[in-house]
Protein backbone atom coordinates (compact mmCIF):
# COMPACT_ATOMS: atom_id res chain seq x y z
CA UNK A 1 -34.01 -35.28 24.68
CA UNK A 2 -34.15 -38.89 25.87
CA UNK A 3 -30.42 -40.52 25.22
CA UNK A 4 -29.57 -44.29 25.93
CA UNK A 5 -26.20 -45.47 25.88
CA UNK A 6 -24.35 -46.67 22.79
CA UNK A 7 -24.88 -50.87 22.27
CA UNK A 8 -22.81 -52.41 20.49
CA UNK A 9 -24.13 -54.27 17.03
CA UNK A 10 -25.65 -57.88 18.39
CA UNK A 11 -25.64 -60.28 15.72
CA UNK A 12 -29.68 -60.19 15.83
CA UNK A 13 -31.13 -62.98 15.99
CA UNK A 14 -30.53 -66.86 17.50
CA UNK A 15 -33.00 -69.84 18.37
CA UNK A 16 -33.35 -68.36 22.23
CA UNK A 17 -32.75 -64.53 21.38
CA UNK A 18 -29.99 -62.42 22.63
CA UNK A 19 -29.76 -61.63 26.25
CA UNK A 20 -27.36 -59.36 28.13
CA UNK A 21 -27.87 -59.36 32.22
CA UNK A 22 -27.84 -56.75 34.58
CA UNK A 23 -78.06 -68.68 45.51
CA UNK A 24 -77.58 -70.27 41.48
CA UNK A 25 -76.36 -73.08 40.75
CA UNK A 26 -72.77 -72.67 39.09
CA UNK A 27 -69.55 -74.79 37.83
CA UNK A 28 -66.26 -74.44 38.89
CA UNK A 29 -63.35 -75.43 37.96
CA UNK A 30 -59.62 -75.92 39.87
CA UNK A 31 -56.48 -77.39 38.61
CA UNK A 32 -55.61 -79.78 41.20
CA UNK A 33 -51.74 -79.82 41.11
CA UNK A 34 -50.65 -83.48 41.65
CA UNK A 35 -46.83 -85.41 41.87
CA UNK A 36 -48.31 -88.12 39.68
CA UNK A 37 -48.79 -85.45 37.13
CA UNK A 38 -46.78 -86.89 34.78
CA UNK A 39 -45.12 -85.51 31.25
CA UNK A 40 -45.67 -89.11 29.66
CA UNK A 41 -49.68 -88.84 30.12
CA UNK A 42 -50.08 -85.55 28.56
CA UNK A 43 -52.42 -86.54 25.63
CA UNK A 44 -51.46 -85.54 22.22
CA UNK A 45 -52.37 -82.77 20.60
CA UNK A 46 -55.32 -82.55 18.37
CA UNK A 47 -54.35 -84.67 14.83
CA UNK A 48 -53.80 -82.40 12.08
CA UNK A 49 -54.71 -79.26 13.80
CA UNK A 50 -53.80 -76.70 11.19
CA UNK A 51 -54.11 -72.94 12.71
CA UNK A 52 -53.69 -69.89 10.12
CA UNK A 53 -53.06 -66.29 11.19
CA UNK A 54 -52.28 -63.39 8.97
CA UNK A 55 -51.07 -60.15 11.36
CA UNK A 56 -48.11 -58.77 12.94
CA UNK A 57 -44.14 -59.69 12.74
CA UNK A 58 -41.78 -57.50 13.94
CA UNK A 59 -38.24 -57.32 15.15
CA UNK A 60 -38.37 -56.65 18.99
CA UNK A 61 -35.52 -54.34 20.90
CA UNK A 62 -36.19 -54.90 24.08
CA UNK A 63 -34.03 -52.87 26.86
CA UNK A 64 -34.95 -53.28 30.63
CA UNK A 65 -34.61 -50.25 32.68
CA UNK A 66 -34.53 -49.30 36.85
CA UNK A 67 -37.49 -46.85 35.56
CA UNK A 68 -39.25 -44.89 33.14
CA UNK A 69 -37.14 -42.33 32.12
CA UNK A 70 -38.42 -38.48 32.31
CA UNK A 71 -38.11 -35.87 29.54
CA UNK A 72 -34.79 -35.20 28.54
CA UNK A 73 -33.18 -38.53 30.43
CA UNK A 74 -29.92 -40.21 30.18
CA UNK A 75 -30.53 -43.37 31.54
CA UNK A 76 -28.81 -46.83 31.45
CA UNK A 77 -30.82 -50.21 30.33
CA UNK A 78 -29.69 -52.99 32.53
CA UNK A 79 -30.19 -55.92 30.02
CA UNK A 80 -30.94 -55.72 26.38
CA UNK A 81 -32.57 -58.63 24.68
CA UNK A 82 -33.42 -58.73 20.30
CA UNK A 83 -35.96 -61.17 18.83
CA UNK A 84 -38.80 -61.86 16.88
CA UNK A 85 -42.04 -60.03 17.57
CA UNK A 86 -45.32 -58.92 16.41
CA UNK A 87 -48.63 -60.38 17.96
CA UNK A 88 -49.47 -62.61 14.94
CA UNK A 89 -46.39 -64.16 14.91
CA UNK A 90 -46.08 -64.71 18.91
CA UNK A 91 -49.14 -66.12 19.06
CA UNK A 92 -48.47 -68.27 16.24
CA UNK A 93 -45.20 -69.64 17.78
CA UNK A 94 -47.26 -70.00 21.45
CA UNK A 95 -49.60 -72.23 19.26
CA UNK A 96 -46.80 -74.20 17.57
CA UNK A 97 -45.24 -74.83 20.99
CA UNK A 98 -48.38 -76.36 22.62
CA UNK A 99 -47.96 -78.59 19.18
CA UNK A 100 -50.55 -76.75 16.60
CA UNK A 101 -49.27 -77.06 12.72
CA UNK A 102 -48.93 -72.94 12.63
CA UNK A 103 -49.15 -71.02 9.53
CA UNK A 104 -48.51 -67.27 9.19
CA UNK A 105 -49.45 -64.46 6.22
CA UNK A 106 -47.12 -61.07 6.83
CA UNK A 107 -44.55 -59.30 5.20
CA UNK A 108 -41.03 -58.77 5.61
CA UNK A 109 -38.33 -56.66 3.92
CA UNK A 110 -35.18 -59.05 2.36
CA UNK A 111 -33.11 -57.21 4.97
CA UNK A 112 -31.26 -59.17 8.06
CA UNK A 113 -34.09 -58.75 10.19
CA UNK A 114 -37.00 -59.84 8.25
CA UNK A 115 -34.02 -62.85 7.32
CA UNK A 116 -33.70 -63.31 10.98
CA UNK A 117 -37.58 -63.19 11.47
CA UNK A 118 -37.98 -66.16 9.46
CA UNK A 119 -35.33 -68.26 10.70
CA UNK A 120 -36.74 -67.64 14.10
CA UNK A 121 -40.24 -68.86 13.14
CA UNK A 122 -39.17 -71.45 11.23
CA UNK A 123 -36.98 -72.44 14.71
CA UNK A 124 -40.99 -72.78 16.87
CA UNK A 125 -41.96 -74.99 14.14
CA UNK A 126 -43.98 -72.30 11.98
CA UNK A 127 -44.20 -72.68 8.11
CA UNK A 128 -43.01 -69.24 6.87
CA UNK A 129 -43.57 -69.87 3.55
CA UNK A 130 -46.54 -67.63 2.86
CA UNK A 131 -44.92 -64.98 4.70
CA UNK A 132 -43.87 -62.42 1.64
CA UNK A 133 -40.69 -60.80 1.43
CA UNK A 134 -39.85 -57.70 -0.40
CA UNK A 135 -36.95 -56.71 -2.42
CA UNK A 136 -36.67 -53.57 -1.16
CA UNK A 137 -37.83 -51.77 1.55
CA UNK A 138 -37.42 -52.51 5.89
CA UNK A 139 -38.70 -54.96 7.99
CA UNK A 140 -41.29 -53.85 11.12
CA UNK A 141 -39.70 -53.53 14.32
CA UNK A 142 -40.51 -52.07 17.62
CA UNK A 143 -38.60 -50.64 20.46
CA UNK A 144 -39.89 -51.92 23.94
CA UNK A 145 -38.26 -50.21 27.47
CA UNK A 146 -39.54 -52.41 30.47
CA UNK A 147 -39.43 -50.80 33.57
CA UNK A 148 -38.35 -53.06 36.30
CA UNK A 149 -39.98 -50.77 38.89
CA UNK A 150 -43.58 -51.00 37.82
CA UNK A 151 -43.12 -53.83 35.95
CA UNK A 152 -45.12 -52.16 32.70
CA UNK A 153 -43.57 -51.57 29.67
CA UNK A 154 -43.79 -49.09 26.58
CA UNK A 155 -43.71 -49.81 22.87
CA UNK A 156 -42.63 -47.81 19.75
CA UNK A 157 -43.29 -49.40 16.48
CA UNK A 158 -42.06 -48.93 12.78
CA UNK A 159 -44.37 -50.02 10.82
CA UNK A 160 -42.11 -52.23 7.72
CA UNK A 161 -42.40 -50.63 4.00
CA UNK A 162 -43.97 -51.33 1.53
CA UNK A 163 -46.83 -52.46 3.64
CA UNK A 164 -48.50 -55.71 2.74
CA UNK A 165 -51.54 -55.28 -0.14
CA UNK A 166 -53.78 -58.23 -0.62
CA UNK A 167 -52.59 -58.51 -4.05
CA UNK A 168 -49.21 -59.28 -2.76
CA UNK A 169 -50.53 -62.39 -2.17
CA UNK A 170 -51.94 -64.39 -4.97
CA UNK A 171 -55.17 -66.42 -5.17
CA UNK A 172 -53.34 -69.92 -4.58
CA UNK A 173 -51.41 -68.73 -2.72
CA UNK A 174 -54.21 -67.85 -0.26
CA UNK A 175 -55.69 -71.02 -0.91
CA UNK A 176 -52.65 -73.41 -0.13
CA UNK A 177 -52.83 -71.47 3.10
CA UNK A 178 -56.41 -71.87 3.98
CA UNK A 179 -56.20 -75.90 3.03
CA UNK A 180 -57.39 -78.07 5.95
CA UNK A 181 -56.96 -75.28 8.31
CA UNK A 182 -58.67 -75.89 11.93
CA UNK A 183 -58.89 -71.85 12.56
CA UNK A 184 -57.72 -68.50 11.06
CA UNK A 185 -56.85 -66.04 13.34
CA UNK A 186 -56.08 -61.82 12.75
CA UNK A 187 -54.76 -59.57 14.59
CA UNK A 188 -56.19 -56.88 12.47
CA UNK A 189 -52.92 -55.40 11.61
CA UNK A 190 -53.16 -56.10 7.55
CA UNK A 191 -56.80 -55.61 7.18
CA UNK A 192 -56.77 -55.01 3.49
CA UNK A 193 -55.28 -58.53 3.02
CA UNK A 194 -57.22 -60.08 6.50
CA UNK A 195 -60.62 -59.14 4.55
CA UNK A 196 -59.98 -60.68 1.71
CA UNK A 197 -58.84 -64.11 3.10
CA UNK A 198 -62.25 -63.79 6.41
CA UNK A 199 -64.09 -63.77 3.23
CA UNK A 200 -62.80 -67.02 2.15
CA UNK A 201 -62.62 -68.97 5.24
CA UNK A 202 -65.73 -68.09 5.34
CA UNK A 203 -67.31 -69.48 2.56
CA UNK A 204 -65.00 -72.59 3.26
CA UNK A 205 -67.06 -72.57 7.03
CA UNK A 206 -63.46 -72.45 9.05
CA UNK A 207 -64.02 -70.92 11.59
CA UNK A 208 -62.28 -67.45 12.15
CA UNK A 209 -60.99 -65.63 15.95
CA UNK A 210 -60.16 -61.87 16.12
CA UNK A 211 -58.03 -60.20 18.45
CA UNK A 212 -59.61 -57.08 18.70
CA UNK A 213 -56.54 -55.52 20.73
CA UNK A 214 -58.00 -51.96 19.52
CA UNK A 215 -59.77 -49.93 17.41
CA UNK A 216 -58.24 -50.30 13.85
CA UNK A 217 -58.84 -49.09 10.47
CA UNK A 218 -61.15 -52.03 8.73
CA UNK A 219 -61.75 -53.78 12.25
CA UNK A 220 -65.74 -52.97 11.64
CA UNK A 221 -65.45 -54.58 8.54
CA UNK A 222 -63.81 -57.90 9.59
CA UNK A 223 -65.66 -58.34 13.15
CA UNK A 224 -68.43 -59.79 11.23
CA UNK A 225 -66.84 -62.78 10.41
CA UNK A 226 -65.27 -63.75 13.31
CA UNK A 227 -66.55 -66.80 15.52
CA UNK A 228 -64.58 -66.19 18.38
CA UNK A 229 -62.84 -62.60 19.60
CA UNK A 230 -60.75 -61.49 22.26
CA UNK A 231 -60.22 -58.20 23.70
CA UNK A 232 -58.61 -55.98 26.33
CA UNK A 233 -60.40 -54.83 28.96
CA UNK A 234 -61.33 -51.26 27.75
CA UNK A 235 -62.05 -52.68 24.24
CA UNK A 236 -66.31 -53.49 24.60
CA UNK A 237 -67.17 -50.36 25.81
CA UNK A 238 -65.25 -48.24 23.55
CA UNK A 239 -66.54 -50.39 20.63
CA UNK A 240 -70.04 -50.61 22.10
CA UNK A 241 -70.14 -47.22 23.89
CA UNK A 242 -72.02 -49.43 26.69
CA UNK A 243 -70.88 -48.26 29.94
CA UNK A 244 -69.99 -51.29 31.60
CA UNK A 245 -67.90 -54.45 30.20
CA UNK A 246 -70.57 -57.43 30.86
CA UNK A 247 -73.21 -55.13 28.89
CA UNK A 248 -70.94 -54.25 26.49
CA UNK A 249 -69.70 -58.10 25.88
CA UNK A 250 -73.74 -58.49 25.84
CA UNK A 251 -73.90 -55.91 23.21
CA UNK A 252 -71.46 -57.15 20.91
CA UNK A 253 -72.60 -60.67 20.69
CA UNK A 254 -75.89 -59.52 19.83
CA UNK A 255 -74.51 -56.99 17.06
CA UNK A 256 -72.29 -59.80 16.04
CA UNK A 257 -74.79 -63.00 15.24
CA UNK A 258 -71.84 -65.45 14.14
CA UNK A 259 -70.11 -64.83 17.63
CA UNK A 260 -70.12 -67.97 19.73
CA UNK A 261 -68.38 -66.08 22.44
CA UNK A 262 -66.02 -63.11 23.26
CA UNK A 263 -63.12 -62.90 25.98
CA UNK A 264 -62.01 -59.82 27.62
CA UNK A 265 -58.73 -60.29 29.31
CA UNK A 266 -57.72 -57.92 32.73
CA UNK A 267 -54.14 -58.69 33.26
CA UNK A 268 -53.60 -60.24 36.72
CA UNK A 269 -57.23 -59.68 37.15
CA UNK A 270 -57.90 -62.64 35.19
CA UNK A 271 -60.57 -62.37 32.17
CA UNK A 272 -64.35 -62.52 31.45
CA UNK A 273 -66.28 -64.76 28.68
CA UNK A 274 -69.56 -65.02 27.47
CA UNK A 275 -70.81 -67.20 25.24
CA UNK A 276 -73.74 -67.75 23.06
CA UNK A 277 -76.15 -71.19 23.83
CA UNK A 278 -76.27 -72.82 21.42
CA UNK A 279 -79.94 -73.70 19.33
CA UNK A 280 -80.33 -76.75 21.35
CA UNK A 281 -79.45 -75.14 24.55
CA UNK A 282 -81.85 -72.02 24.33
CA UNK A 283 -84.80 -72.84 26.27
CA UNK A 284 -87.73 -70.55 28.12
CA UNK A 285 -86.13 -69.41 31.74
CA UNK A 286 -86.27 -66.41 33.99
CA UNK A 287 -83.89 -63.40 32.89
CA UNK A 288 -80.83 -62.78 35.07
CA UNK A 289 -79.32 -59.37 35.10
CA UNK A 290 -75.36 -60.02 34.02
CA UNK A 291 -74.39 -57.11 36.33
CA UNK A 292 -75.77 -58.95 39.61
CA UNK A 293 -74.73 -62.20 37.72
CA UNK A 294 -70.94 -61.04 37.39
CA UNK A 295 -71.36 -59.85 41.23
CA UNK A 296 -72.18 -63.73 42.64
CA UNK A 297 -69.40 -65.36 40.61
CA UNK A 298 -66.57 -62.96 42.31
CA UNK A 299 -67.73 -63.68 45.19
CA UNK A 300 -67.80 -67.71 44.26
CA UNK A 301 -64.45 -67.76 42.88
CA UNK A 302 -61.23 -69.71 44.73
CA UNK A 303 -59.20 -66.76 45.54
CA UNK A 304 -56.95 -69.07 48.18
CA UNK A 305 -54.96 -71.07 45.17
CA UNK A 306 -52.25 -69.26 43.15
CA UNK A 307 -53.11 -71.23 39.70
CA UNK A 308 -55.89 -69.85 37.29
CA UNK A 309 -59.32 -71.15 38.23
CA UNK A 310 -62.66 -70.70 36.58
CA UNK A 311 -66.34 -70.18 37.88
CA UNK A 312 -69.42 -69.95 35.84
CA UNK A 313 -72.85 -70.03 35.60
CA UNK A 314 -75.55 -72.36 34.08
CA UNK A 315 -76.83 -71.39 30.61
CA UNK A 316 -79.86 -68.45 31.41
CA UNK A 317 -80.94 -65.24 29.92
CA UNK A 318 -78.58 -62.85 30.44
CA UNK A 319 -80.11 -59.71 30.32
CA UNK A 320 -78.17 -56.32 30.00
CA UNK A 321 -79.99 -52.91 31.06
CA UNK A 322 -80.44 -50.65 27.79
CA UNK A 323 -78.70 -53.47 25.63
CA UNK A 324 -80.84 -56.20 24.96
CA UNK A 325 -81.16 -59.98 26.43
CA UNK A 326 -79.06 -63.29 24.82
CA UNK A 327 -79.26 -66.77 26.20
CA UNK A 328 -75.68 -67.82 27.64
CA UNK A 329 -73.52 -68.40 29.63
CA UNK A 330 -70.70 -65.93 31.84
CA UNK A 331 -67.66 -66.94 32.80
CA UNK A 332 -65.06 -65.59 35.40
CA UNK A 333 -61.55 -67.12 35.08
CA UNK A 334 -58.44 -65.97 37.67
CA UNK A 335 -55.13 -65.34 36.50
CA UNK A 336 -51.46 -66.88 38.29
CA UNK A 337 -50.69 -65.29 41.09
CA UNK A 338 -46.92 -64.88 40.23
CA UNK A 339 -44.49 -64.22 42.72
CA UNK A 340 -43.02 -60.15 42.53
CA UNK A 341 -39.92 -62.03 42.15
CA UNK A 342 -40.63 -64.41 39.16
CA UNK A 343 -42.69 -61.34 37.21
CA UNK A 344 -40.37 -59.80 34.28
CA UNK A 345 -41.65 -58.47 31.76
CA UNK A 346 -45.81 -58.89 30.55
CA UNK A 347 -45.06 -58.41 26.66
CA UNK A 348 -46.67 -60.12 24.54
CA UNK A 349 -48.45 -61.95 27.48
CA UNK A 350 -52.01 -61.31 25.67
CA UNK A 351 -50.57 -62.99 21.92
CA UNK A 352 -49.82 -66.19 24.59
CA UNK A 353 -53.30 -66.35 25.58
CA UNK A 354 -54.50 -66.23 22.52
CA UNK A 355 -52.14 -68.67 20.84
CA UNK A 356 -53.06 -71.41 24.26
CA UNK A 357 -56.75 -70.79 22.86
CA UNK A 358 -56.29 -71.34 19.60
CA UNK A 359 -55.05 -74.91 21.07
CA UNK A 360 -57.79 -74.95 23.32
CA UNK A 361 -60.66 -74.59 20.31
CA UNK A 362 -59.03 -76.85 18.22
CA UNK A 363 -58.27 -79.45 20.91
CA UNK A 364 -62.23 -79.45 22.02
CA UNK A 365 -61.62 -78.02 25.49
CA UNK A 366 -64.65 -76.47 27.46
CA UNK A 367 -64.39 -72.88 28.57
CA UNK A 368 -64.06 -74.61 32.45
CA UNK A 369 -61.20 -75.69 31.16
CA UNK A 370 -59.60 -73.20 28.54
CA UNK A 371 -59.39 -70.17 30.48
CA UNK A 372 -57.83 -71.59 33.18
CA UNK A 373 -54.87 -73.38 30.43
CA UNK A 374 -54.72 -69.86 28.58
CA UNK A 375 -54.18 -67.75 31.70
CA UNK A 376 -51.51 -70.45 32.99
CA UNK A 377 -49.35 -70.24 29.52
CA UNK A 378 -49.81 -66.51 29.51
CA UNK A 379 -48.33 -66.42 33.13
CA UNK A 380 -45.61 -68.56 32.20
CA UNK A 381 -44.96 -66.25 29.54
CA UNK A 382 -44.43 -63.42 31.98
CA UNK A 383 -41.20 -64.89 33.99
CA UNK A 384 -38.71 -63.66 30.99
CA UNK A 385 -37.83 -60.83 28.98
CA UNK A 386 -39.67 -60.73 25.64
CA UNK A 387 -42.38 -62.15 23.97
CA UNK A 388 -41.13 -65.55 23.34
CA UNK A 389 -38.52 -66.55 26.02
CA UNK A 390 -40.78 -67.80 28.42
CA UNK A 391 -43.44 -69.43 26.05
CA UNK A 392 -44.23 -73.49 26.82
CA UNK A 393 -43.92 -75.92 24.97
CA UNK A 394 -47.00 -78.43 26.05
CA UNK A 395 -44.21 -80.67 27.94
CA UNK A 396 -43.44 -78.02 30.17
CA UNK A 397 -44.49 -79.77 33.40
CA UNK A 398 -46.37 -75.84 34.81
CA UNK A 399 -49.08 -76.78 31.80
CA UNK A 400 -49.09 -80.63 32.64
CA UNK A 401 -52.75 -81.05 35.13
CA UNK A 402 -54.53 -78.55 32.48
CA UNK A 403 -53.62 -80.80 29.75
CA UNK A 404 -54.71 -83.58 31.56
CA UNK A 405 -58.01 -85.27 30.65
């Protein structure tokens, strides 16, 4: 039996949370960290941006721990901290700090969390008010242990009942939300509801991005639509059943024909993108294996500077042994080296990349220059407990030279 000892009731939610101590020609490209960075010159962000999501929400229980308890345990946390989760709605408030009009489609119970929930979001900057909220019934919530040791952490969630139907939310509804939005985004967590509002965007041409975090019921169904996707590490392969990740990224972009590119993210190992030439881009050249293409770009990336970098090559045919051949581009973008002694907790450290490139599609910015700016918010992201706490606003002075123009 695995005990933890008694807490006593935390009023749950406030603004910060609750915290209780214990031989090819490629492109590069390098933040260049500069004093004359200064806040003042950051450029503004993009006019009107409008990004929608519909996914996740949760309440988050977060307890710190010396290490991973073992069956039967009686352990001690060391700090407990309660706020807002789910990876919709921590993306959404990434994106609303970096100064993105946010929007977010979920459910929540009428109980104090789901109460607290929206307060919380509403705190970022998010409009709530297509979020529904049931009479009855419990908010989502999830408890997360992080083990200070390994610095990993483990999550148990509760899904909230009733679950969210698409016909909880009506037809105006749906289209108040999509009005002069930039981007919709899913997690894939309601993909009842998710379907029915791809297939609108859709037909509206706004453009959609899928976090394809893993396999879920009616994923297949709503990859389709999606412009832009990102993925863990493992996700290509097990999708594709292609052996090795730049085949499989290969493979999905040519079983997906309305993907302009797809992201896999590897933790402190940085992340890998490839994306689809355009028409006028796709021109007769010599066929470059993405295997030995992958292999020259590691060995071209800056691996003496502790911010995020990227390398990548010139538009080509990459070609993909037992897949198939697309005309692209690959892209190989470092993480933040963080200091042992800065890293706290990675939750939610993925729904921060994804929120910094929902800014970085909607603001315009080149890959050269995205996945370096999504790797550094997600690393910010990873120096306090929670999702949230450590999220940037865009004045934060650690996302000022990738900002820069």
């Amino acid at each position: 039996m695995l005990c933890f000892t008694h807490v006593p009731p935390l009023p749950l939610f406030s603004t910060s949370g609750i915290y209780l101590p214990a031989s090819r020609r490629f492109t590069s490209f390098r933040i260049r960290m500069s004093s004359s960075s200064s806040i003042d010159s950051v450029p503004p962000p993009p006019d009107n941006a409008i990004v929608l999501g519909c996914g996740g929400i949760a309440v988050d229980f977060l307890a710190t721990v010396d290490s991973y308890p073992q069956a039967d345990d009686k352990i001690r946390s060391t700090s407990l901290k309660v706020q807002g989760g789910g990876n919709a709605a921590n993306a959404l408030t990434c994106a609303a700090r970096l100064g993105l009009n946010s929007r977010l489609i979920s459910k929540v119970a009428n109980d104090s969390q789901g109460k607290g929930m929206l307060e919380e979001l509403e705190a970022d900057g998010v409009d709530t008010s297509f979020i529904v909220v049931s009479k009855e019934g419990n908010s989502p919530f999830t408890y997360i242990l992080v083990d200070n040791q390994t610095k990993t952490r483990t999550c148990i969630h509760t899904p909230g009942d009733p679950p969210m139907l698409p016909t909880d939310l009506s037809q105006s509804s749906m289209l108040s939300a999509l009005d002069r939005a930039s981007i919709v985004y899913f997690d894939v967590r309601l993909h009842e509801t998710a379907l029915v509002i791809a297939k609108e965007a859709s037909r509206k041409k706004i453009p959609i991005l899928v976090d394809t975090e893993k396999k879920r019921d009616g994923l297949d169904d709503l990859l389709p639509f999606a412009d832009y996707v990102v993925c863990p590490e493992n996700f290509p392969q097990t999708w594709t059943e292609v052996s090795s990740t730049p085949g499989a990224l290969v493979s999905m972009l040519l079983r997906l024909p309305k993907l302009k590119f797809v992201i896999v993210t590897s933790g402190e190992h940085g992340c890998l993108m490839v994306q689809r030439a355009s028409k006028a881009e796709v021109f007769e050249s010599q066929e470059t294996d993405i295997e030995s293409l992958l292999e020259t770009l590691k060995h071209r990336k800056d691996s003496t500077t502790t911010f995020p970098t990227c390398v990548s090559s010139e538009t080509t045919k990459l070609k993909a042994n037992g897949v198939g051949t697309m005309t692209g581009r690959l892209f190989l973008g470092t993480a933040e080296k963080i200091p042992p002694e800065e890293l706290v907790d990675t939750t939610g450290a993925g729904d921060a990349f994804i929120g910094a490139v929902l800014y970085a599609i909607c603001a315009g910015m080149p890959p050269e220059k995205m996945l370096p700016f999504a790797a550094q918010v997600a690393g910010c992201s990873c120096r306090a407990l929670g999702a949230r706490t450590g999220l940037p606003h865009r004045t934060d002075p650690r996302l000022v030279p990738f900002l820069m123009k």
